[in-house]
C-alpha atoms as a PDB file:
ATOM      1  CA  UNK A   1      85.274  98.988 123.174  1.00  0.00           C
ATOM      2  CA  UNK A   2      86.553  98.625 119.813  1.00  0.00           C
ATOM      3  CA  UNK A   3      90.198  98.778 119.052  1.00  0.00           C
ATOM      4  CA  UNK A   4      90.643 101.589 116.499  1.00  0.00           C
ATOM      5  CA  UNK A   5      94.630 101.252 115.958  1.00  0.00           C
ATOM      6  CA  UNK A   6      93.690  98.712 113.568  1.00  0.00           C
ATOM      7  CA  UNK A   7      91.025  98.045 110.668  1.00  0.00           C
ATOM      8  CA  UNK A   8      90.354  96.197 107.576  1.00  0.00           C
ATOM      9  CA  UNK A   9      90.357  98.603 104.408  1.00  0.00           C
ATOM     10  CA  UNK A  10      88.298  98.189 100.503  1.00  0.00           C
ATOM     11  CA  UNK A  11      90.177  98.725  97.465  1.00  0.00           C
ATOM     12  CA  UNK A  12      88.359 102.069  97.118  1.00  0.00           C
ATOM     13  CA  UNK A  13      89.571 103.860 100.582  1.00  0.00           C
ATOM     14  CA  UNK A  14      93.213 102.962  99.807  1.00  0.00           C
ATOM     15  CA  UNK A  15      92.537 104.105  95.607  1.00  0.00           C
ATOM     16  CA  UNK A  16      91.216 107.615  97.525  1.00  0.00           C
ATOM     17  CA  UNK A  17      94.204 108.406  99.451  1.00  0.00           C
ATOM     18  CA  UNK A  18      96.384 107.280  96.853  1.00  0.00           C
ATOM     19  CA  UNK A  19      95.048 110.107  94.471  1.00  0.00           C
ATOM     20  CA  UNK A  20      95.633 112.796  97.343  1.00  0.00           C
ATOM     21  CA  UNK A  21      98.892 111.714  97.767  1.00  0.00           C
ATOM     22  CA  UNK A  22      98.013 110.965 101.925  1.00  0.00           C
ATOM     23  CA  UNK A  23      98.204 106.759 101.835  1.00  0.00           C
ATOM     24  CA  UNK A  24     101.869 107.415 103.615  1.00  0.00           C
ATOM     25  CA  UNK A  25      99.021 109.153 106.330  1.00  0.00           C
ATOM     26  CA  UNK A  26      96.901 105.957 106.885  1.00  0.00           C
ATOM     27  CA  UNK A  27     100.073 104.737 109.167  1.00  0.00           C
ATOM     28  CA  UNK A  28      99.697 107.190 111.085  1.00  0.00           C
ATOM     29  CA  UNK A  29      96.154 106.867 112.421  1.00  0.00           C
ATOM     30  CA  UNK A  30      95.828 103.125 112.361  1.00  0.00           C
ATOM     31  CA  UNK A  31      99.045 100.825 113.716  1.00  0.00           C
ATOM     32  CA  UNK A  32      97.506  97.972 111.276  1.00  0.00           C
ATOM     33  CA  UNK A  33      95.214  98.076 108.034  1.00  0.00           C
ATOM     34  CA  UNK A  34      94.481  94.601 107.175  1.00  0.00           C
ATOM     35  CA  UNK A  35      94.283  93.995 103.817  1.00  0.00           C
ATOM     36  CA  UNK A  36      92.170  90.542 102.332  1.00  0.00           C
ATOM     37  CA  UNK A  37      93.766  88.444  99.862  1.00  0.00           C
ATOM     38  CA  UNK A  38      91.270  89.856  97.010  1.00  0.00           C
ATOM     39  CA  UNK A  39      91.723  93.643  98.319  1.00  0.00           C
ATOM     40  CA  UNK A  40      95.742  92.631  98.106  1.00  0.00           C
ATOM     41  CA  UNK A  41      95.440  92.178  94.527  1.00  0.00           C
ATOM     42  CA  UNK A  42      93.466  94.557  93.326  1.00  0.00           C
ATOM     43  CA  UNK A  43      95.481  97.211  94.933  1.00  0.00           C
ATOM     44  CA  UNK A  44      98.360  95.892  93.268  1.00  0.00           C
ATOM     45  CA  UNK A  45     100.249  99.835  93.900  1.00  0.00           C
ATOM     46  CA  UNK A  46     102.782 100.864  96.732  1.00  0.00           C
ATOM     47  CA  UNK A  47     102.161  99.374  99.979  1.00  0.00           C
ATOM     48  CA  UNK A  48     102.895 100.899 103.461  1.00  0.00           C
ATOM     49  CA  UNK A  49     104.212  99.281 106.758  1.00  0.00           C
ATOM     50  CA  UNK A  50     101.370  98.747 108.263  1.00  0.00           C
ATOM     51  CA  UNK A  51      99.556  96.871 105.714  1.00  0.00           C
ATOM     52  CA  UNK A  52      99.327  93.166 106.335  1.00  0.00           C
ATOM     53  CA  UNK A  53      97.392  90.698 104.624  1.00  0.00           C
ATOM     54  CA  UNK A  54      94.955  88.802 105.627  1.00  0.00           C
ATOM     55  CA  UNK A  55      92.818  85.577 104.740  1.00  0.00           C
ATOM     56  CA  UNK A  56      88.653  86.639 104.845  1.00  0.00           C
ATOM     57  CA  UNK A  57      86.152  83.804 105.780  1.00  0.00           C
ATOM     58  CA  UNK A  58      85.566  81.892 102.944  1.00  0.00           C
ATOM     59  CA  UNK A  59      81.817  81.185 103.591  1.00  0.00           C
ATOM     60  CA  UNK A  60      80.549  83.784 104.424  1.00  0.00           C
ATOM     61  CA  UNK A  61      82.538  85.802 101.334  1.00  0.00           C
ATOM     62  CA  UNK A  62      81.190  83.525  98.994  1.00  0.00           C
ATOM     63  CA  UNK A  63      77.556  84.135 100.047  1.00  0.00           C
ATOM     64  CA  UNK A  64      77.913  87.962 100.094  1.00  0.00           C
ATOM     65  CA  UNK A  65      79.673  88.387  96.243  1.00  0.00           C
ATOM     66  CA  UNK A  66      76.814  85.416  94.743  1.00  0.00           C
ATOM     67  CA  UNK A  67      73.913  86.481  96.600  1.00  0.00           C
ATOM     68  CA  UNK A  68      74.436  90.039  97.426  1.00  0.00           C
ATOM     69  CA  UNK A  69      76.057  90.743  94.159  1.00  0.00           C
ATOM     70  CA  UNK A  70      79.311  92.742  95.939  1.00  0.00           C
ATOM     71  CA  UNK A  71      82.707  92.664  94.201  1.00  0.00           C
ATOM     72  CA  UNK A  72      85.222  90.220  96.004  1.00  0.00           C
ATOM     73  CA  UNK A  73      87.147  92.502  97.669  1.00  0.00           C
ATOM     74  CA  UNK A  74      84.166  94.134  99.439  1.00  0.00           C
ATOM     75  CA  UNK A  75      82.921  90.708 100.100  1.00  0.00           C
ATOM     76  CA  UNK A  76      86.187  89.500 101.876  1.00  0.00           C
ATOM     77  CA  UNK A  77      86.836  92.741 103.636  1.00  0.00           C
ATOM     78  CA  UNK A  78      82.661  92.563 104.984  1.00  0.00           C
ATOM     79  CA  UNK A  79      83.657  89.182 105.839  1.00  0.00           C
ATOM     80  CA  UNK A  80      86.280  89.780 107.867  1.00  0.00           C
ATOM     81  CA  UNK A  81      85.015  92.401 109.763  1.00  0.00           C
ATOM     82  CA  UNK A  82      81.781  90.509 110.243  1.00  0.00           C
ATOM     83  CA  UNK A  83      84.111  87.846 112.027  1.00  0.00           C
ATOM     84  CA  UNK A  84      86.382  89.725 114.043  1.00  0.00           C
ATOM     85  CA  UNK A  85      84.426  92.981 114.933  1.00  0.00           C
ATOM     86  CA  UNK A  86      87.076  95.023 113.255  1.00  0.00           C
ATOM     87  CA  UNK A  87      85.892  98.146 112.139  1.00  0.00           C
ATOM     88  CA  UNK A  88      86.028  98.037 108.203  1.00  0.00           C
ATOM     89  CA  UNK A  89      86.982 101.254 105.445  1.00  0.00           C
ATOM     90  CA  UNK A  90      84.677 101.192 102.494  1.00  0.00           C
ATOM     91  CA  UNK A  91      82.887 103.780 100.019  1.00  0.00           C
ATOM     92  CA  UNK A  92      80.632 101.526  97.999  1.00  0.00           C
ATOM     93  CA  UNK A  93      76.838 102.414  99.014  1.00  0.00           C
ATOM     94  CA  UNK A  94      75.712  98.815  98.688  1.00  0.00           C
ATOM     95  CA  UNK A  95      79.129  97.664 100.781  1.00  0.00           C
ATOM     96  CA  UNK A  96      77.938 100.084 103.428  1.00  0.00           C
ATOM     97  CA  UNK A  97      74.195  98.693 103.408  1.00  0.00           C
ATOM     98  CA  UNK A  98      75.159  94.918 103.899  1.00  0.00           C
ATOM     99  CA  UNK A  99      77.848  96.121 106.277  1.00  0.00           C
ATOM    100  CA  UNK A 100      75.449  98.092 108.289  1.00  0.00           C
ATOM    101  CA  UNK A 101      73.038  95.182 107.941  1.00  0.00           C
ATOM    102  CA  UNK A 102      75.647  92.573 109.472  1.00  0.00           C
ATOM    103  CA  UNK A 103      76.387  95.353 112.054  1.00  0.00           C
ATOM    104  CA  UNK A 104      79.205  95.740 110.991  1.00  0.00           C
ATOM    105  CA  UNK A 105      81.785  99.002 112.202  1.00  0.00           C
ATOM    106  CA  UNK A 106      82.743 101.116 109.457  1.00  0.00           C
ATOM    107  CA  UNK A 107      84.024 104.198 108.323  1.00  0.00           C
ATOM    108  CA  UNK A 108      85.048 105.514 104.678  1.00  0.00           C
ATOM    109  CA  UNK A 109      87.182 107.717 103.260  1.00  0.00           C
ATOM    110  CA  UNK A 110      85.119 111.191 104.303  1.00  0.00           C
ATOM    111  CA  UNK A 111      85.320 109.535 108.205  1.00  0.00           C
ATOM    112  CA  UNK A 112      89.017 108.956 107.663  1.00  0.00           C
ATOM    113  CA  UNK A 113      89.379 112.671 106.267  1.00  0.00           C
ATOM    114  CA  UNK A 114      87.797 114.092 109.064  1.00  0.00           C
ATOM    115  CA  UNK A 115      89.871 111.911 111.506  1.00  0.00           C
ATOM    116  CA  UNK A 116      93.104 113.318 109.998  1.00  0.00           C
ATOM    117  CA  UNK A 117      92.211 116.494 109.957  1.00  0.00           C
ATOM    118  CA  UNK A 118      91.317 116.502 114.333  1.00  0.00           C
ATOM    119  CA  UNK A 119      94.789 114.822 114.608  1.00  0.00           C
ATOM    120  CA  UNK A 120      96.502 117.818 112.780  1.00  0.00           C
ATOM    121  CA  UNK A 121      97.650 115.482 109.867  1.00  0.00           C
ATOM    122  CA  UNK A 122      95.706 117.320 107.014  1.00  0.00           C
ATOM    123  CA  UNK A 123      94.457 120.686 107.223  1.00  0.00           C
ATOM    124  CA  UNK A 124      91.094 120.586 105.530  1.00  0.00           C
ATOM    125  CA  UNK A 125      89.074 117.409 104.822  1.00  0.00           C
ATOM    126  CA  UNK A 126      86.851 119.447 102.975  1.00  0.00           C
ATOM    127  CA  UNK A 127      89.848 120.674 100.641  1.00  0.00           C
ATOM    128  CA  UNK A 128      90.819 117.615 100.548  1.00  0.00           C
ATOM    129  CA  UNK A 129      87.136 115.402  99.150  1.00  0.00           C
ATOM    130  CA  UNK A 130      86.499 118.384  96.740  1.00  0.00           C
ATOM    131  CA  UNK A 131      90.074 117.659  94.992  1.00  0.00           C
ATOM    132  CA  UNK A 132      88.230 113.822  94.906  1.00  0.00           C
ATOM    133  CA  UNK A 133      84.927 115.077  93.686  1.00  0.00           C
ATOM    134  CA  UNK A 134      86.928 116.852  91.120  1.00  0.00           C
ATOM    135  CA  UNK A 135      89.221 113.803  90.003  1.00  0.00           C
ATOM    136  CA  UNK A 136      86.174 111.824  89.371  1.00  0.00           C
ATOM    137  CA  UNK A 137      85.248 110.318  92.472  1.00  0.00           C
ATOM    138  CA  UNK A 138      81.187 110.162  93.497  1.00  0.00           C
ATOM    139  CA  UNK A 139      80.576 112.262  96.490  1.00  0.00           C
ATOM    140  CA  UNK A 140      76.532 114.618  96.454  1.00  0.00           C
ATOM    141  CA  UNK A 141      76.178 117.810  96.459  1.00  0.00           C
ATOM    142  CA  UNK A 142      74.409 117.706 100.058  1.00  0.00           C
ATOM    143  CA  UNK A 143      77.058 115.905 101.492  1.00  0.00           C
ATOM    144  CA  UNK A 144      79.697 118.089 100.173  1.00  0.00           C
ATOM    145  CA  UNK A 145      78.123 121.071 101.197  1.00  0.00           C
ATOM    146  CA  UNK A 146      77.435 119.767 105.404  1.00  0.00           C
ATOM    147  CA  UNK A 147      80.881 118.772 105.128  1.00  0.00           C
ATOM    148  CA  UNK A 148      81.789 122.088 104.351  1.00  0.00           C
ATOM    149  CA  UNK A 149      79.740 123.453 107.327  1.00  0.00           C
ATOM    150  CA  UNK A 150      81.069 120.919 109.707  1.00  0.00           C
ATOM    151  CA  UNK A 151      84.749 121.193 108.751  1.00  0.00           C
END
């Protein structure tokens, strides 16, 4: 069984609950987010207790960003959880594929939504994508709406 108190997050996730104003929340579903040294950088804004950073697999980043064409945060954070079977956070549709490929654990920012709202930390994960959706951020139509139904 996998140990869900602690995962490896993409620049993306962490962007996402930044702009709701719920990254404080993140601590208080997961006792550890590992962050890569690539994902450090790029998310160069306020960071919470239980983010620690982390060295990715060199190799096996490398391959993934020149062959596979992924940024090198994605990359790293693939990498990582490739390695150490730790479930990985990440949006990006082509992240998810080669994640999913590698067979790899993962969850995104609707999964971590969802999450918060069973614990009682949010009220609505639905409320809380379509304020996303409305700063900017990709989610369908489809998916929007069986959120809607599910939530």
């Amino acid at each position: 069984m996998h140990d869900i108190r602690k995962v490896i997050a993409d620049t993306s996730v962490l962007i996402a609950f930044e702009k709701l104003e719920l990254l404080h929340l993140l601590c208080s579903l997961y006792e550890q987010i590992l962050l890569t040294s690539s994902v450090y950088t790029e998310y160069s804004s306020e960071m919470q207790s239980c983010f620690t950073a982390v060295k990715a697999p060199h190799g096996l980043s490398k391959l993934l960003e020149e062959k596979v064409g992924l940024g090198c945060g994605e990359s790293e954070s693939i990498a990582l959880a490739y390695i150490s079977g730790t479930t990985i956070l990440v949006d990006d549709l082509k992240a998810r594929k080669t994640a999913k490929k590698l067979g790899c654990r993962m969850s995104g920012t609707i999964g971590v939504l969802h999450r918060m709202q069973r614990q009682g930390l949010i009220s609505s994960a639905y409320e809380e994508m379509s304020k996303l959706k409305n700063m900017g951020f990709r989610v369908s139509t489809t998916l929007m709406d069986r959120l809607k139904i599910s939530f």
